[in-house]
N, C-alpha and C. Protein backbone atom coordinates (compact mmCIF):
# COMPACT_ATOMS: atom_id res chain seq x y z
N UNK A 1 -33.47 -26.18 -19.92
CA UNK A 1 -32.05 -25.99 -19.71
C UNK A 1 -31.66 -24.53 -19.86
N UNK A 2 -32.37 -23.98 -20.81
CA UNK A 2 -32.17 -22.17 -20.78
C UNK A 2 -32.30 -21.34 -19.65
N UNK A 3 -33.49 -21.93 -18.96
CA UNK A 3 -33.71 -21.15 -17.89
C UNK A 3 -33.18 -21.39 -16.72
N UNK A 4 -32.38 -22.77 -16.56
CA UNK A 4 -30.99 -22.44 -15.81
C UNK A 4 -29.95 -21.63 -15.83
N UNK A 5 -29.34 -21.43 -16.92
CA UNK A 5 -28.12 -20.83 -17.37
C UNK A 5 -29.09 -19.43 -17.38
N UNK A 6 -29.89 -18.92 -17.84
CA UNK A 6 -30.11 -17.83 -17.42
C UNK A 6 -30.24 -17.48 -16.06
N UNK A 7 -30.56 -18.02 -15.19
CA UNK A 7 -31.05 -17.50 -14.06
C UNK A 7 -29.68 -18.17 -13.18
N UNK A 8 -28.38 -18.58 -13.22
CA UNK A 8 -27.08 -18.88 -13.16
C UNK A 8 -26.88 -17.51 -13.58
N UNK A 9 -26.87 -17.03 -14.90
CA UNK A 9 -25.72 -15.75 -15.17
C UNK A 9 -26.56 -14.47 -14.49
N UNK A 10 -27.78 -14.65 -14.17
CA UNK A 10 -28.42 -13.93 -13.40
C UNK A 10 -27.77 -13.48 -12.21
N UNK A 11 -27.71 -14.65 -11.35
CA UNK A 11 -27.21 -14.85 -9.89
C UNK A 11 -25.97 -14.23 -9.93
N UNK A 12 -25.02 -14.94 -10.86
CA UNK A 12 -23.34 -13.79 -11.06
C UNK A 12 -23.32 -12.74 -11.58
N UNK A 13 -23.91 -11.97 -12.34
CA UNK A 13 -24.01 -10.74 -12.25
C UNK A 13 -24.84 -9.91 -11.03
N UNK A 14 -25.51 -10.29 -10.37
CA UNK A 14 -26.44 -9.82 -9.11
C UNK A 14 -25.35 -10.18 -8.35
N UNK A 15 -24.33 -10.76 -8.09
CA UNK A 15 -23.04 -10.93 -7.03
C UNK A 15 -21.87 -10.13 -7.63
N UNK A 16 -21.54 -10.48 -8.77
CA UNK A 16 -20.71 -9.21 -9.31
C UNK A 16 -20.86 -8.07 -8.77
N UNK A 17 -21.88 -7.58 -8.94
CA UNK A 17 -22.57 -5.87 -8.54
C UNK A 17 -22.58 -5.80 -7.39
N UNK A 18 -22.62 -6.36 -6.70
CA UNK A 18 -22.77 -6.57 -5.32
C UNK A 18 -21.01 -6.25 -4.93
N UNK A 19 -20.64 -7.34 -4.98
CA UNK A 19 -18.80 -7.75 -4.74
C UNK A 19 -18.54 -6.47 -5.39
N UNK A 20 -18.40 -5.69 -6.45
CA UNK A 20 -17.59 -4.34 -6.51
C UNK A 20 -18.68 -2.96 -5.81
N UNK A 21 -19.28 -3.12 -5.39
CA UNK A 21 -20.67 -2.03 -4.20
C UNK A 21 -19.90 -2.33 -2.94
N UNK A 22 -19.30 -4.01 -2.64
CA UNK A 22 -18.31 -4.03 -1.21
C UNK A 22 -17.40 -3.57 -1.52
N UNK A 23 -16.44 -3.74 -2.30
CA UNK A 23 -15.19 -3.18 -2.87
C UNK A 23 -15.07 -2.11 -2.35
N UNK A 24 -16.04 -1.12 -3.38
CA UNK A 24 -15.58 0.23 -3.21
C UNK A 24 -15.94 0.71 -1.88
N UNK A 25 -16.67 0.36 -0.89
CA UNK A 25 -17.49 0.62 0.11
C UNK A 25 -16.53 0.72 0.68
N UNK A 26 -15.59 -0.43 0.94
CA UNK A 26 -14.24 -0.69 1.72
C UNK A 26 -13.00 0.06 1.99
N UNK A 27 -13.04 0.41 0.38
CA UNK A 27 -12.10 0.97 -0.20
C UNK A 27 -11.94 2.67 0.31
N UNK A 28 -13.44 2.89 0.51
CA UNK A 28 -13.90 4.42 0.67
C UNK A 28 -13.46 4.67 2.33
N UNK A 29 -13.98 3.19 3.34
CA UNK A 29 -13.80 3.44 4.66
C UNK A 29 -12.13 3.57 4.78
N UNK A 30 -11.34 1.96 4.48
CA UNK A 30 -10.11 2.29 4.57
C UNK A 30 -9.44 3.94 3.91
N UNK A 31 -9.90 4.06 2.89
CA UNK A 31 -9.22 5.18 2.85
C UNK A 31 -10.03 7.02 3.63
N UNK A 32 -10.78 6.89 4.11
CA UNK A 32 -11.18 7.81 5.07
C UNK A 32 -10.62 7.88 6.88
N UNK A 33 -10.41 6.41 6.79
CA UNK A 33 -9.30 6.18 7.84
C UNK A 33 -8.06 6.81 7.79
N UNK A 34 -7.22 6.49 6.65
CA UNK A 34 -5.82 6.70 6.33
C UNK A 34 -5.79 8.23 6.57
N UNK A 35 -6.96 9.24 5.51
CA UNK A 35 -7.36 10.49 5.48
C UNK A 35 -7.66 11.11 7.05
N UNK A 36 -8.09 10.57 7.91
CA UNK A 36 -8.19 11.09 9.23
C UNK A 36 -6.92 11.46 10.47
N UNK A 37 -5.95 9.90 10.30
CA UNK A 37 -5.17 9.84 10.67
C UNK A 37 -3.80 10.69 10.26
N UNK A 38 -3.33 10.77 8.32
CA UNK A 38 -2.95 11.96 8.24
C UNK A 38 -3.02 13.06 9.09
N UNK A 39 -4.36 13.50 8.94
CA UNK A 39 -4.59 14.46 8.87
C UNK A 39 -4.05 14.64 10.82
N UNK A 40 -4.62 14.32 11.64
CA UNK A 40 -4.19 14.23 13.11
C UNK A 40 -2.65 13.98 12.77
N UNK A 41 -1.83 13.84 12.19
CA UNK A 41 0.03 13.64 12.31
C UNK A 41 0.24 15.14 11.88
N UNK A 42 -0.65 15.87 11.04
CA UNK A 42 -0.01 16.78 10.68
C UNK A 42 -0.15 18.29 12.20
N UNK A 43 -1.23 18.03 12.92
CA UNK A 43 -0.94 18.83 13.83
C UNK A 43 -0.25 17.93 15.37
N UNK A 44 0.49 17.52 15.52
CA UNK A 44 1.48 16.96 16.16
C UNK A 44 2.31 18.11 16.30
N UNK A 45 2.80 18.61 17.11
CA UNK A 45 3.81 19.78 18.05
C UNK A 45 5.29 19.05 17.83
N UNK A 46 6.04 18.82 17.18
CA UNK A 46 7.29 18.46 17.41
C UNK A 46 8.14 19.06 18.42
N UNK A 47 7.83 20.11 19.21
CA UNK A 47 8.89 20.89 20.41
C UNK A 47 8.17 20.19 21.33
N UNK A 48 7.16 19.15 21.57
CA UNK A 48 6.77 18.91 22.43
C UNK A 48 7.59 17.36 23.15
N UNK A 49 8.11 16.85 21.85
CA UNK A 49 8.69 15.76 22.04
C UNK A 49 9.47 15.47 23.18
N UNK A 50 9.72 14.59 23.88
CA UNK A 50 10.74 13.99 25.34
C UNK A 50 11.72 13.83 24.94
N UNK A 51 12.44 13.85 24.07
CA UNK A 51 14.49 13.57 23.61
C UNK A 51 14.96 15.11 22.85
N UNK A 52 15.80 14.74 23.32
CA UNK A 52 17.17 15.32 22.85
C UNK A 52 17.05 15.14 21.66
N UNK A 53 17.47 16.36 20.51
CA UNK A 53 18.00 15.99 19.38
C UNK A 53 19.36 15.19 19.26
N UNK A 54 20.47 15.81 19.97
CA UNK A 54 21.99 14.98 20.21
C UNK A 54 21.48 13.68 20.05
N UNK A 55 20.34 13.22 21.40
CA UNK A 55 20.66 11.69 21.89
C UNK A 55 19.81 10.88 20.95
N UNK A 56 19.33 11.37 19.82
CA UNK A 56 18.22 10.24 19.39
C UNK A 56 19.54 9.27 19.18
N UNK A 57 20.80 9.29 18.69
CA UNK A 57 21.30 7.66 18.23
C UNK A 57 20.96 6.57 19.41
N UNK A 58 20.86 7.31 20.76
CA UNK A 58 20.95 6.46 21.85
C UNK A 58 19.86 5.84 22.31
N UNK A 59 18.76 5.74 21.27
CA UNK A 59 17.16 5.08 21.93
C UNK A 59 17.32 4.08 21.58
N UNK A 60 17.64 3.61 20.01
CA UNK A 60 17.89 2.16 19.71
C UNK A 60 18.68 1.64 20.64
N UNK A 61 20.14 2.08 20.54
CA UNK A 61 20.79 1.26 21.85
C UNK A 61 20.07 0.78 22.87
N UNK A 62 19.36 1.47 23.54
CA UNK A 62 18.58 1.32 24.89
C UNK A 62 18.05 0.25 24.63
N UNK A 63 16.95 0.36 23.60
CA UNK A 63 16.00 -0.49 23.53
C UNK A 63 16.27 -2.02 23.05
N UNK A 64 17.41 -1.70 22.26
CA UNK A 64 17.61 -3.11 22.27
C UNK A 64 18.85 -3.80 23.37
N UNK A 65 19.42 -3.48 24.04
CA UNK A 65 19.91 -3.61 25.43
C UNK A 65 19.47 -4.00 26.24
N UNK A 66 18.34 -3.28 26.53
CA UNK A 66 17.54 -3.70 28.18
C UNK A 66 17.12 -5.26 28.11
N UNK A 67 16.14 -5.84 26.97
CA UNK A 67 16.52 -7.07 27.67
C UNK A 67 17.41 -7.71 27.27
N UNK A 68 18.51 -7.50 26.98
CA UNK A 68 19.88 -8.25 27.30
C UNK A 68 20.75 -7.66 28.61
N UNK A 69 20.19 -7.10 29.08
CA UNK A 69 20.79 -6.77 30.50
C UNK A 69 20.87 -8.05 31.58
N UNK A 70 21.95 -8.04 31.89
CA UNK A 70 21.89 -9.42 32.97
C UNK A 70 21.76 -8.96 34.30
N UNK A 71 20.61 -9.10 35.41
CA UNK A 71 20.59 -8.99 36.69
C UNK A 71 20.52 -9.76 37.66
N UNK A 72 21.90 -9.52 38.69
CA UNK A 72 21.75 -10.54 39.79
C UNK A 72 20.12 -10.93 40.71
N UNK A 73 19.84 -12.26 40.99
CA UNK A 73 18.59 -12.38 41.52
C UNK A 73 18.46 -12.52 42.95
């Protein structure tokens, strides 16, 4: 009966170690993602943008308008 329960707390600690080795593994990609993407927003050209400063109130309008627009068929 010992050498069940040993070789049981065996198996969960050999998955423990394992399960936080995925963890952090994960943890490292998602956040090298986040770190990349930053990093590409920060050279973004803002004079390059298509609107108007005046008209930004008027994009929401638009967008939520158009499909409530009614057209004859």
């Amino acid at each position: 009966m010992r050498s069940v329960v040993s070789i049981i707390w065996v198996l969960f600690q050999t998955a423990s170690i394992l399960g936080i080795v995925l963890f952090f593994f994960l943890a490292g990609i998602v956040g090298g993602v986040v770190v990349s993407a930053w990093k590409s927003v920060r050279v973004v050209d803002l004079t390059q943008l298509e609107y108007q400063q005046s008209d930004t109130w008027k994009q929401h309008l638009e967008i939520y308008s158009a499909p409530c627009t009614i057209q004859k068929g």
